[in-house]
N, C-alpha and C. Protein backbone atom coordinates (compact mmCIF):
# COMPACT_ATOMS: atom_id res chain seq x y z
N UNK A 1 71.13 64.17 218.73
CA UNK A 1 72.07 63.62 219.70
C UNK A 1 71.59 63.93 221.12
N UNK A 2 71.09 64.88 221.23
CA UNK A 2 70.86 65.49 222.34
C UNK A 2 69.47 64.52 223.39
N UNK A 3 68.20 64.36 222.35
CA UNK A 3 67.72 63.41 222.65
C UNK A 3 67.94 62.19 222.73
N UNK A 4 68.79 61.60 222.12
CA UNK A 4 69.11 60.24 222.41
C UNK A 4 70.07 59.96 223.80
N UNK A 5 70.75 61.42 224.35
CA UNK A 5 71.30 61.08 225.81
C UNK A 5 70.44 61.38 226.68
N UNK A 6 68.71 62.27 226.23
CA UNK A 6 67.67 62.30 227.01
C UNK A 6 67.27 60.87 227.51
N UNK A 7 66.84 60.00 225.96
CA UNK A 7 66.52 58.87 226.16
C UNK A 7 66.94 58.25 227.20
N UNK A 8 68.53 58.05 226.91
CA UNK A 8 69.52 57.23 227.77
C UNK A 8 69.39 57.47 229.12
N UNK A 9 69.23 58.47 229.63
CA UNK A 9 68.62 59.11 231.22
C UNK A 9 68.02 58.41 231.56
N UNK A 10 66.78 58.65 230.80
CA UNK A 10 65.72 58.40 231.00
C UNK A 10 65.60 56.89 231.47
N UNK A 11 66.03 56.25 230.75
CA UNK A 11 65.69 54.91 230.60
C UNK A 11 66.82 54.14 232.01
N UNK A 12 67.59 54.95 232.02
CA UNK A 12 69.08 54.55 233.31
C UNK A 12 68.17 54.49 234.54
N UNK A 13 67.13 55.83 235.12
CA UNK A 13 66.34 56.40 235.99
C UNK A 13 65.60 55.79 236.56
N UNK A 14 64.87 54.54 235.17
CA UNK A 14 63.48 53.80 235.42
C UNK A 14 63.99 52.51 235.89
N UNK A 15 65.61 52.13 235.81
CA UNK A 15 65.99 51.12 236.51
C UNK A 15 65.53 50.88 237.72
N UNK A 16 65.01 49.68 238.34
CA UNK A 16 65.32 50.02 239.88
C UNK A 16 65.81 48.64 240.69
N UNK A 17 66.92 48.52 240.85
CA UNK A 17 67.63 47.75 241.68
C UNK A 17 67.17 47.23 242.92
N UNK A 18 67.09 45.97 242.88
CA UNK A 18 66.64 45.08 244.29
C UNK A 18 68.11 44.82 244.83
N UNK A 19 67.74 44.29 246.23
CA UNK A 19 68.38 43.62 246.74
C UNK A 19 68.77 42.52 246.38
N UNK A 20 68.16 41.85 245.78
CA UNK A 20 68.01 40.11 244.97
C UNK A 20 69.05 40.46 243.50
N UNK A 21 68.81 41.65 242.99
CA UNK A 21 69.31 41.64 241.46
C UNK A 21 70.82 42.45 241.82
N UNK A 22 71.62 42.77 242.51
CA UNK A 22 72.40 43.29 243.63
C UNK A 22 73.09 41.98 243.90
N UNK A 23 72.64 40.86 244.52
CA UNK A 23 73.12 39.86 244.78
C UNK A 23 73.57 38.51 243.60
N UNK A 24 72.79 38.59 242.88
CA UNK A 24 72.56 38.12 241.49
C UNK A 24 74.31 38.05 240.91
N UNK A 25 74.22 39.72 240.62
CA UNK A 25 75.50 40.59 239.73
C UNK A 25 76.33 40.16 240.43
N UNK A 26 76.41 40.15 242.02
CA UNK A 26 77.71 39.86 242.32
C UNK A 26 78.25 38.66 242.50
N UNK A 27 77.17 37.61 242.81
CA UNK A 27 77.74 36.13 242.66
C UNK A 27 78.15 35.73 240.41
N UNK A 28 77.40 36.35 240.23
CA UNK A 28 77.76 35.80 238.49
C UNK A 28 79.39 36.88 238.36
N UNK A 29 79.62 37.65 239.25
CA UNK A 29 81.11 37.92 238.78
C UNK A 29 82.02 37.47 239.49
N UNK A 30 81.75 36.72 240.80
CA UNK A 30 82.54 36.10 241.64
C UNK A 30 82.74 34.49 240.92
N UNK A 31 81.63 34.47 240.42
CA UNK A 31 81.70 32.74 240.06
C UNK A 31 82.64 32.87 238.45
N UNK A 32 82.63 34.47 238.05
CA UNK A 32 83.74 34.52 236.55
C UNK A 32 84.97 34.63 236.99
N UNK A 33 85.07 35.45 238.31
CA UNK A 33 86.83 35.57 238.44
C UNK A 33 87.20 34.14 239.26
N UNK A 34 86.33 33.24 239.85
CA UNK A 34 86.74 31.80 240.62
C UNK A 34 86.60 30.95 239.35
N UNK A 35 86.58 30.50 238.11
CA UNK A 35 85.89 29.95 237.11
C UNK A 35 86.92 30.36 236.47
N UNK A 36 87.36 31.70 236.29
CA UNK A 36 88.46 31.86 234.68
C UNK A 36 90.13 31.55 235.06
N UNK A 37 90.43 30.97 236.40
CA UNK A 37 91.68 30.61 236.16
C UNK A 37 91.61 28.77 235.91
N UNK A 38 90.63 28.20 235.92
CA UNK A 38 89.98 26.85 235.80
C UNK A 38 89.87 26.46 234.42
N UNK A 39 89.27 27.54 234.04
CA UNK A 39 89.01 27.85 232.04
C UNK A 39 90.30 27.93 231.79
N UNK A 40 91.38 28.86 232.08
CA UNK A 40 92.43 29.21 231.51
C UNK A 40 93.11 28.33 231.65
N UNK A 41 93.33 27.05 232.73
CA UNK A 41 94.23 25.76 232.59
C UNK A 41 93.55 25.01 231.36
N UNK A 42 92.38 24.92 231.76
CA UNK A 42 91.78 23.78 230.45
C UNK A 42 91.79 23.88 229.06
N UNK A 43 91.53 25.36 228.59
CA UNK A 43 91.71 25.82 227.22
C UNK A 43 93.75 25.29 227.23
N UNK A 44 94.36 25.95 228.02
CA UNK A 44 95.92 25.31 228.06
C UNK A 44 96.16 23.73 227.79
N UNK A 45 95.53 23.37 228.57
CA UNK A 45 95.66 21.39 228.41
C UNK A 45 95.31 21.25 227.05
N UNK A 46 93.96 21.57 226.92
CA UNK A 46 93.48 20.60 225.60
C UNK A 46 94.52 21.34 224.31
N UNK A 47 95.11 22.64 224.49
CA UNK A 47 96.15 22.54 223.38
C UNK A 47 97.29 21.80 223.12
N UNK A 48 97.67 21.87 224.86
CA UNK A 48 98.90 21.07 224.60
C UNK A 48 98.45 19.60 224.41
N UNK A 49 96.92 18.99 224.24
CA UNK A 49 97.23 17.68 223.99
C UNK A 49 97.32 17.73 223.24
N UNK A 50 96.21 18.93 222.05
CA UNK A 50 96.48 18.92 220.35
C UNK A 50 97.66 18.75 220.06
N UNK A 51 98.65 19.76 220.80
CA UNK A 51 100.44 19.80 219.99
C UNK A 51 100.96 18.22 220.14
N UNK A 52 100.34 17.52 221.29
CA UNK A 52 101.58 15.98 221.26
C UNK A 52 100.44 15.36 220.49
N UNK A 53 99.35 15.65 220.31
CA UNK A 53 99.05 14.62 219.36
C UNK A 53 99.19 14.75 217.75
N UNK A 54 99.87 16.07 217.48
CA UNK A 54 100.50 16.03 216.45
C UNK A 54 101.76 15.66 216.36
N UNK A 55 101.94 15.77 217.83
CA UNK A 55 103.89 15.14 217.50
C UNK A 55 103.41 13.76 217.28
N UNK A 56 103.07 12.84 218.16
CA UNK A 56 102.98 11.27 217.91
C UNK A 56 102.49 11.53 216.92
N UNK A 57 101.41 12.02 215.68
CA UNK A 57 101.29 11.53 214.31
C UNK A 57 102.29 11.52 213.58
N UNK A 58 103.34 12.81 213.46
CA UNK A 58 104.68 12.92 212.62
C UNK A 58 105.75 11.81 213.24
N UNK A 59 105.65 11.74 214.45
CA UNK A 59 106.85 10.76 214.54
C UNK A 59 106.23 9.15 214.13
N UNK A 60 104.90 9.08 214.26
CA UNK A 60 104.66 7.50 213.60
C UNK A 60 104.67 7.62 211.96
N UNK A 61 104.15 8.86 211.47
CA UNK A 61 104.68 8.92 209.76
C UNK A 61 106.12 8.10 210.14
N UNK A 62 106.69 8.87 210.60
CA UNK A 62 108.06 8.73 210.63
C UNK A 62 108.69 7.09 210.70
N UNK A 63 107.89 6.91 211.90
CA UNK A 63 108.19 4.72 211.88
C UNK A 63 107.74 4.17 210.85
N UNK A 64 106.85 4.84 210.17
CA UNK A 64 106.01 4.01 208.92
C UNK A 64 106.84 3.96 208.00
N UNK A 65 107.74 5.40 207.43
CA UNK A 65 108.43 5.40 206.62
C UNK A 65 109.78 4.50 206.96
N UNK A 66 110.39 4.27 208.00
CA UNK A 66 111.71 3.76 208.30
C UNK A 66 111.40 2.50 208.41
N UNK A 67 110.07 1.86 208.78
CA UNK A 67 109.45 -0.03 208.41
C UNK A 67 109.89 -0.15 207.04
N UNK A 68 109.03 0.98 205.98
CA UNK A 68 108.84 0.66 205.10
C UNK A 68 110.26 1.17 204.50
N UNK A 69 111.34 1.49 204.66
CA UNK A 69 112.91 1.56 204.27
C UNK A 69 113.72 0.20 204.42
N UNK A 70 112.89 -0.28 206.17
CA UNK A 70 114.07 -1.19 205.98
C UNK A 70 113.02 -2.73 205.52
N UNK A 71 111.80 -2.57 205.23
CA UNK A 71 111.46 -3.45 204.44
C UNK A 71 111.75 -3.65 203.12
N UNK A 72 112.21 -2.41 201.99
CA UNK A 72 112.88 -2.67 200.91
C UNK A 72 114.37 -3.19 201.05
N UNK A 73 115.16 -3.13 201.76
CA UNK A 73 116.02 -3.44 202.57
C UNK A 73 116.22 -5.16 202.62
N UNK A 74 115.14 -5.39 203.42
CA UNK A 74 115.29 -7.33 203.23
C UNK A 74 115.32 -7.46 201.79
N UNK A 75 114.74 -7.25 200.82
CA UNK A 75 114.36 -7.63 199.61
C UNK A 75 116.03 -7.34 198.77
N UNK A 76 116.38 -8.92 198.32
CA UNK A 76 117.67 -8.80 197.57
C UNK A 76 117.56 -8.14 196.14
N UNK A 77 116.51 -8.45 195.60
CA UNK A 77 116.75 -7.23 194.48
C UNK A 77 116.96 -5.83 194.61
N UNK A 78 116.32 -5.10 195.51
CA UNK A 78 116.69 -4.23 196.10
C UNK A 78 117.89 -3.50 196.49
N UNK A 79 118.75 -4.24 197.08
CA UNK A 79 120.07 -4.53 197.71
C UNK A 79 121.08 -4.46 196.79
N UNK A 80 120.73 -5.49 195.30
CA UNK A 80 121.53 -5.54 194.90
C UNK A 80 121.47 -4.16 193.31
N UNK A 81 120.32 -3.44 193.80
CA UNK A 81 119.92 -2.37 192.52
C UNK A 81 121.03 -1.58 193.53
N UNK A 82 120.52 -1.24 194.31
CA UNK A 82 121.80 -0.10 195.59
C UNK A 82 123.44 -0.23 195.34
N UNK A 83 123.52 -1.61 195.33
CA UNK A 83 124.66 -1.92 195.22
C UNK A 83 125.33 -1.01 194.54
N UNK A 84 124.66 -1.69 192.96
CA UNK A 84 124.81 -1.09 191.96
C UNK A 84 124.96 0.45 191.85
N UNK A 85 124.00 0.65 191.97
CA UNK A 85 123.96 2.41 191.63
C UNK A 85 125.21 3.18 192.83
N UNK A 86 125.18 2.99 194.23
CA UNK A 86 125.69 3.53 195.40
C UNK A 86 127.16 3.59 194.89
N UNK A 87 127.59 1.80 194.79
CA UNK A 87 128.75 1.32 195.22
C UNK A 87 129.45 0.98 193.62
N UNK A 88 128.77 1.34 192.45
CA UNK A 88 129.18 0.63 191.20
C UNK A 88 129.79 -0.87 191.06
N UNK A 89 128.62 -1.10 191.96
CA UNK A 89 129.22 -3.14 191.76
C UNK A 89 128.64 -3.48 190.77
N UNK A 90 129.25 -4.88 190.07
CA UNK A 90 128.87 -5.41 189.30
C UNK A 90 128.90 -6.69 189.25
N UNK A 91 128.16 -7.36 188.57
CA UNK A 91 128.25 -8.99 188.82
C UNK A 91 129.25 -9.86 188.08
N UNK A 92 129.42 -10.90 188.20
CA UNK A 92 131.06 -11.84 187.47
C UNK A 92 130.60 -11.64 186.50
N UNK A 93 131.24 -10.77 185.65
CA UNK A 93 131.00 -11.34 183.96
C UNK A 93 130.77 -9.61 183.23
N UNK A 94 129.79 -9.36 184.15
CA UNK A 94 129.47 -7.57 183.29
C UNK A 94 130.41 -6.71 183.16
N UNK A 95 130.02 -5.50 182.55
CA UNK A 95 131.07 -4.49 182.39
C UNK A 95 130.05 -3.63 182.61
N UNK A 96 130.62 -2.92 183.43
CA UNK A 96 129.82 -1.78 183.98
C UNK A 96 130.57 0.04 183.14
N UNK A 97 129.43 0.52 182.00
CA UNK A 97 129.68 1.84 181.40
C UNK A 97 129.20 2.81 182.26
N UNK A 98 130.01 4.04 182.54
CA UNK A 98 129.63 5.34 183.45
C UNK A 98 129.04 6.54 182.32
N UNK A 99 128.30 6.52 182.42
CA UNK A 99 127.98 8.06 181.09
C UNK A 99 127.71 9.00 182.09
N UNK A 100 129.20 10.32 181.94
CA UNK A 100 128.71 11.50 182.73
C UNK A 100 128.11 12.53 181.09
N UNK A 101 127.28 12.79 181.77
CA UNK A 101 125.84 14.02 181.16
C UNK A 101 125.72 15.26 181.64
N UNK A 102 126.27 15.04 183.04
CA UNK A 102 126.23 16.74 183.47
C UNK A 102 127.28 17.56 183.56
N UNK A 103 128.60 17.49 183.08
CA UNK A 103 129.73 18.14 182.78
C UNK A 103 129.32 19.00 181.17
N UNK A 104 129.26 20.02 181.18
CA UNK A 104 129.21 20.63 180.35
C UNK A 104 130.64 21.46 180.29
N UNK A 105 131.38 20.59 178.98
CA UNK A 105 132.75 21.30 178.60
C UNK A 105 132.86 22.45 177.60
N UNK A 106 133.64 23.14 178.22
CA UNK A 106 133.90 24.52 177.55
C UNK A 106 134.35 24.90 176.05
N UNK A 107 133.82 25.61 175.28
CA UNK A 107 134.24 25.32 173.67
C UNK A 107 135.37 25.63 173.78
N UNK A 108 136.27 25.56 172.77
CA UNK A 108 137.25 25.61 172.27
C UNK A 108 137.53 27.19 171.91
N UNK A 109 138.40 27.92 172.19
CA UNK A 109 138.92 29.03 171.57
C UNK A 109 139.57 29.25 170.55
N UNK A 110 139.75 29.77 169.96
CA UNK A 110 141.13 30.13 168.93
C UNK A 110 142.01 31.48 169.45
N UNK A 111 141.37 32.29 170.17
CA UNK A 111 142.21 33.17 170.46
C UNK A 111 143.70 32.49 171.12
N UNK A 112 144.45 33.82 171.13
CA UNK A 112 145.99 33.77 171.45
C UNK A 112 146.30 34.27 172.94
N UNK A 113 146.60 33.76 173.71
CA UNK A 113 146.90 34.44 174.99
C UNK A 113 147.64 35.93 175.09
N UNK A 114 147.42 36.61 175.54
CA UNK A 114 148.58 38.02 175.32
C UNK A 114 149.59 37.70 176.38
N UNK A 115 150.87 38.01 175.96
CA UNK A 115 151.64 37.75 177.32
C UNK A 115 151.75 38.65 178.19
N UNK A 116 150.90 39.92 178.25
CA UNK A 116 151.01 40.73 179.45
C UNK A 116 150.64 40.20 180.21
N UNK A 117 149.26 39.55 179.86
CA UNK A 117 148.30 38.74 180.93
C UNK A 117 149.43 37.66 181.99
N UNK A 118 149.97 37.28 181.30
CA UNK A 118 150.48 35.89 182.57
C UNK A 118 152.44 36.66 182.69
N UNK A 119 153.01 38.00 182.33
CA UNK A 119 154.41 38.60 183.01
C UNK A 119 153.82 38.80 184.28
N UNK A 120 154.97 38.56 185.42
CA UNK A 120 155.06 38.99 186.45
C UNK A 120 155.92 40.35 186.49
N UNK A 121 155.26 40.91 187.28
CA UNK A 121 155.84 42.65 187.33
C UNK A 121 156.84 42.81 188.33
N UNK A 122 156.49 41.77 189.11
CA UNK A 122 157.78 41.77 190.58
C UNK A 122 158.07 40.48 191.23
N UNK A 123 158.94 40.24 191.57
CA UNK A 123 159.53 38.87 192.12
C UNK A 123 159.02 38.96 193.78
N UNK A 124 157.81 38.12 193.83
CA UNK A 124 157.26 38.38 195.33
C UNK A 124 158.09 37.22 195.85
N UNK A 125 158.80 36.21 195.49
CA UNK A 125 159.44 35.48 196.56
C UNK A 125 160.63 36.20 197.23
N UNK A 126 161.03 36.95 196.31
CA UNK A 126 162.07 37.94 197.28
C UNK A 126 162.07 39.05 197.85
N UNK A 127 160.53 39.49 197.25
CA UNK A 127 160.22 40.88 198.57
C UNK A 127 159.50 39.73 200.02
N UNK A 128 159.07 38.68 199.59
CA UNK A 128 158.85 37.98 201.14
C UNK A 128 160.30 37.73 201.58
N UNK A 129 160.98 37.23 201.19
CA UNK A 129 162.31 36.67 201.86
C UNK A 129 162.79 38.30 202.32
N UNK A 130 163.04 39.10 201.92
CA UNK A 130 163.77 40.61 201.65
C UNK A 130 162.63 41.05 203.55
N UNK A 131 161.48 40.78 203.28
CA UNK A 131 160.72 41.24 204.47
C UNK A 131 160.81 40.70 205.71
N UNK A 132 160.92 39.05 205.33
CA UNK A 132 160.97 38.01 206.29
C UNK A 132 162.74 38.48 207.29
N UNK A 133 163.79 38.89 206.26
CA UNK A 133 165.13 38.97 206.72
C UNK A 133 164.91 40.42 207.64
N UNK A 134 164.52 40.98 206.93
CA UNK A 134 164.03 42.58 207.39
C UNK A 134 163.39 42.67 209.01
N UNK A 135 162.69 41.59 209.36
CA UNK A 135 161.89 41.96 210.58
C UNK A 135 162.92 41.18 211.56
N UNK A 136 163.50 39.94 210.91
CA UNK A 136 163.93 39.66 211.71
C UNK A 136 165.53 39.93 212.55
N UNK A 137 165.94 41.07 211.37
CA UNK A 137 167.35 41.58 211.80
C UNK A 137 167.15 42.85 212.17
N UNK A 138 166.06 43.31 212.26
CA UNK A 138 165.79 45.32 212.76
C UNK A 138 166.14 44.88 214.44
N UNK A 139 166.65 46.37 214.57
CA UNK A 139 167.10 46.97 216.01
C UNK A 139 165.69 47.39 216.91
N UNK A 140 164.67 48.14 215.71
CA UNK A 140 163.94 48.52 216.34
C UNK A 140 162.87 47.95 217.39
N UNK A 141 161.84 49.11 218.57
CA UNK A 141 161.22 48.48 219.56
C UNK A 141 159.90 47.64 218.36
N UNK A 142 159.39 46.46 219.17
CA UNK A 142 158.21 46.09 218.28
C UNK A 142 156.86 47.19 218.48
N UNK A 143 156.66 48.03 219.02
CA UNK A 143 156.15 49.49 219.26
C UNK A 143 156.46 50.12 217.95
N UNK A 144 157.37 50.47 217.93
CA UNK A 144 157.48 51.43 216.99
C UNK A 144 157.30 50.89 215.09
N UNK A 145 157.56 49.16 215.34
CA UNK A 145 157.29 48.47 213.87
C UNK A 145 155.78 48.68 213.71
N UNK A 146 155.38 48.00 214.75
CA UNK A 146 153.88 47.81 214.39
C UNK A 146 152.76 49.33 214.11
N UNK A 147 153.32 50.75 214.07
CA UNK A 147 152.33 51.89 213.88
C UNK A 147 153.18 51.99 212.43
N UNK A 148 154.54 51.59 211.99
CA UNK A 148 154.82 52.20 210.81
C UNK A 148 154.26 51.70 209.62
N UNK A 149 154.80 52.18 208.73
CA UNK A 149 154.26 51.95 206.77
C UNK A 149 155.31 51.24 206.31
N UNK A 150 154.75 50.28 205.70
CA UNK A 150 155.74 49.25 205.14
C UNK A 150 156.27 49.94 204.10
N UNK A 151 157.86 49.58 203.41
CA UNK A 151 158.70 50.37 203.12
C UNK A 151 158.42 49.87 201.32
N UNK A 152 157.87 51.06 200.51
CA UNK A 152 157.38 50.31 199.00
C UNK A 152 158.80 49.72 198.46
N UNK A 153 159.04 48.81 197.51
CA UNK A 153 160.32 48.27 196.95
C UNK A 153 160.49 49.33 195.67
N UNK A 154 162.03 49.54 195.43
CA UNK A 154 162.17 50.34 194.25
C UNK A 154 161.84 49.44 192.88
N UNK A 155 161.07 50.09 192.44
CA UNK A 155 160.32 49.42 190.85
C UNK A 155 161.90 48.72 189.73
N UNK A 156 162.29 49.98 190.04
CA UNK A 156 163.59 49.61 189.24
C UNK A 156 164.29 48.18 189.27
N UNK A 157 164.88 48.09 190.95
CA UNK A 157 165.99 47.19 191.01
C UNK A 157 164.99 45.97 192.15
N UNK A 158 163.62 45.93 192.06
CA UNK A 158 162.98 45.51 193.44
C UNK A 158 164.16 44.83 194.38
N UNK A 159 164.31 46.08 195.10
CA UNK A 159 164.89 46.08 196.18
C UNK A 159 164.35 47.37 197.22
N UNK A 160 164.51 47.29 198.51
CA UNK A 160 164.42 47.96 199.24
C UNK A 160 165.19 49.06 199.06
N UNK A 161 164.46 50.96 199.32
CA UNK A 161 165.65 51.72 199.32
C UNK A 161 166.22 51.87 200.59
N UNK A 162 168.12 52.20 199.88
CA UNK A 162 168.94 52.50 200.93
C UNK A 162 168.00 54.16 201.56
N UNK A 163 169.27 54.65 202.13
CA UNK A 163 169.17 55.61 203.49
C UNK A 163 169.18 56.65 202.78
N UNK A 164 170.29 56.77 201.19
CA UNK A 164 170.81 57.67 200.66
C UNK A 164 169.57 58.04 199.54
N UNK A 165 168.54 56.96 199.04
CA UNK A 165 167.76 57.41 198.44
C UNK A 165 166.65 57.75 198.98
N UNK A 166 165.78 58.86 198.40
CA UNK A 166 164.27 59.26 198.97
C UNK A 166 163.18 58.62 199.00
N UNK A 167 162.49 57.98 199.65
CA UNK A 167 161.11 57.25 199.45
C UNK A 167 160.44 58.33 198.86
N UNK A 168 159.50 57.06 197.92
CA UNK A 168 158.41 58.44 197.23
C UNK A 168 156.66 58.30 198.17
């Protein structure tokens, strides 16, 4: 290692710089920093022509395909296959059959329903009515409704408890 930064000395030492090669260096870096904002528009342009000249190719796909839409379009056989399929028309005289294929119906059970499954445990139209009467006949501030706990209904009689019984 040691010799090879001899070398490098060495060889730095035996340089010897003109006036001419001095002048050289500094016009070839004046002519890179006057030159690279010139480069840097042009490399810019010719992309952005690449990008629109990919837009105009996709948007003429695009006219090609919508010629060629509304050229099936003039064509009455055409028109009248659409009809058909779109609008289920049919001509004087036919009878037009629908076969649905993709409804897949559910087998058949034999089991028995349990009736726990479908008892109701509480009459919610009258804890709404019971709540609805409730807010709208209280004394209290709307402050003090809105931080409290709604009042559970007694299981027993679903009803609200009086004053005399204990909430649990």
């Amino acid at each position: 290692m040691k010799r090879w930064v001899e070398d490098l000395g060495a060889w730095a030492s035996s340089l010897r710089f003109s006036g001419f090669t001095v002048l050289v260096v500094v016009l070839v870096a004046a002519g890179a920093v006057i030159v690279s904002p010139s480069l840097s528009t042009y490399v810019q342009q010719r992309r952005e022509i690449s990008e629109l000249r990919e837009s105009v190719r996709l948007h003429q796909e695009a006219v090609n395909e919508i010629d060629a839409e509304r050229a099936k379009w003039k064509d009455p056989v055409y028109v009248r296959s659409q009809a058909r399929d779109r609008l289920f028309y049919v001509m004087p005289g036919e009878t037009q059959l629908g076969v649905v294929d993709d409804v897949v119906l559910p087998v058949e059970s034999d089991e028995e329903t349990s009736p726990e499954l479908s008892r109701i445990e509480s009459d919610w139209v009258r804890g709404i009515a019971a709540s609805f009467l409730t807010a709208g006949t209280t004394d209290a501030p709307l402050a003090e409704l809105e931080g409290s706990e709604p009042v559970p209904l007694d299981p027993a009689t679903e009803t609200e408890p009086t004053a005399e019984e204990p909430q649990p």
